[in-house]
Protein backbone atom coordinates (compact mmCIF):
# COMPACT_ATOMS: atom_id res chain seq x y z
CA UNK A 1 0.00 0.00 0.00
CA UNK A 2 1.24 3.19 -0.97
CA UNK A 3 0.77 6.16 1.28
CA UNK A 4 1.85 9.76 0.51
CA UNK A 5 4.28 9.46 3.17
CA UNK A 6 6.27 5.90 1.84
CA UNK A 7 5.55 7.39 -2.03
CA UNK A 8 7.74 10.40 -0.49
CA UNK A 9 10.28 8.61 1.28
CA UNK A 10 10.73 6.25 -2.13
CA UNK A 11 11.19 10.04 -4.02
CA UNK A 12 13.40 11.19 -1.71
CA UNK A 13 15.54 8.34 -0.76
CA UNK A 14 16.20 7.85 -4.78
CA UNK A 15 16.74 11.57 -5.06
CA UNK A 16 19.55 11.37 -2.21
CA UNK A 17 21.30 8.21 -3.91
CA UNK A 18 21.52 9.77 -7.49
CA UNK A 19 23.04 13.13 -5.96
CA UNK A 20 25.22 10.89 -3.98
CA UNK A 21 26.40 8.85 -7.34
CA UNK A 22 27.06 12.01 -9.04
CA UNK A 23 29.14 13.13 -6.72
CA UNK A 24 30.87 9.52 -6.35
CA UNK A 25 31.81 9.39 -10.48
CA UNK A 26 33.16 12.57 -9.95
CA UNK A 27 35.79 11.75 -7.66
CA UNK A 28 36.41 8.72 -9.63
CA UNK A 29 36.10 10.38 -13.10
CA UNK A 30 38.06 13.43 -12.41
CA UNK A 31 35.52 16.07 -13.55
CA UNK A 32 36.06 19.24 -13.11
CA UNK A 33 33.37 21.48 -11.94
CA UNK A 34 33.28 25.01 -12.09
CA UNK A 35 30.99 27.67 -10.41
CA UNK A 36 32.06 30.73 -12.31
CA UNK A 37 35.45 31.87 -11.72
CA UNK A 38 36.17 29.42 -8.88
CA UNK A 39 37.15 25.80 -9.27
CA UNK A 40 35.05 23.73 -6.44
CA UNK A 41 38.12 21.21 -5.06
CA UNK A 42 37.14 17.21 -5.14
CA UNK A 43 37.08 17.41 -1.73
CA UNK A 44 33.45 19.29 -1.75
CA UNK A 45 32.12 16.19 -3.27
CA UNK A 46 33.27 14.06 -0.78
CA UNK A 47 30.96 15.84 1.47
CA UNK A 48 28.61 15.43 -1.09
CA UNK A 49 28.50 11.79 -1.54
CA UNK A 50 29.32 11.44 2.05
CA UNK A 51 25.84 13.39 3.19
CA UNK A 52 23.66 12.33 0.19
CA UNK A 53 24.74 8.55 0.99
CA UNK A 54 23.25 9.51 4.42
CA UNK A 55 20.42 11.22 3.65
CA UNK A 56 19.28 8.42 1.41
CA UNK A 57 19.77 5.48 3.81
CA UNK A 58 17.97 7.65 6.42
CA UNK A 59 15.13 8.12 3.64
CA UNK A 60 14.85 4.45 2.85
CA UNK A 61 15.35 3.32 6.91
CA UNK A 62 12.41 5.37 7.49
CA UNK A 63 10.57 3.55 4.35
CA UNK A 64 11.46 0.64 6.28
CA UNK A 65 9.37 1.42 9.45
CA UNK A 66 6.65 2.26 7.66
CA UNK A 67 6.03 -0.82 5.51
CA UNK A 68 6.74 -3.30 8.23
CA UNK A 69 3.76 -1.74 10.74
CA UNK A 70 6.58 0.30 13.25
CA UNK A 71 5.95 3.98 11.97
CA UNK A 72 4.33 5.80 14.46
CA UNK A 73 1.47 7.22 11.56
CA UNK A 74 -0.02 4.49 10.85
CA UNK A 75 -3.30 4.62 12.57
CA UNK A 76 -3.66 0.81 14.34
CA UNK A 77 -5.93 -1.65 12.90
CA UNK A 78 -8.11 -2.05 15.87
CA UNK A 79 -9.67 0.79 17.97
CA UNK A 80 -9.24 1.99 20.86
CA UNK A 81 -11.07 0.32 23.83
């Protein structure tokens, strides 16, 4: 069942690993990436890949609750008595 809340986690969490793999081929590629005059150093991406690579296991951690009954907005199956 797809809620708004998984469907944005999915979004997200794919979002987070493509930024992430960008900034991965980057280091290993070599490309250079300028931002006007000023040459950003590889070591910006390792930031980069290091925090999107978070971000997206967070994202997809958080799809985990929710599909296996733990996240806390679910409502519960039987009401209250």
């Amino acid at each position: 069942m797809c809620t708004c809340k998984s469907c944005y986690l999915v979004i997200s969490g794919l979002i987070f690993a493509l930024v992430a793999a960008g900034h991965v081929a980057r280091l290993v590629y070599h490309w250079p990436v300028n931002v006007g005059e000023w040459k950003v150093p590889p070591g910006a991406s390792w930031g980069g890949a290091i925090g999107g690579g978070f971000l997206c296991v967070w994202a997809l951690s958080l799809l985990c609750g929710c599909c296996c009954g733990t996240c806390k907005d679910k409502k519960s199956a039987t009401p209250p008595a």
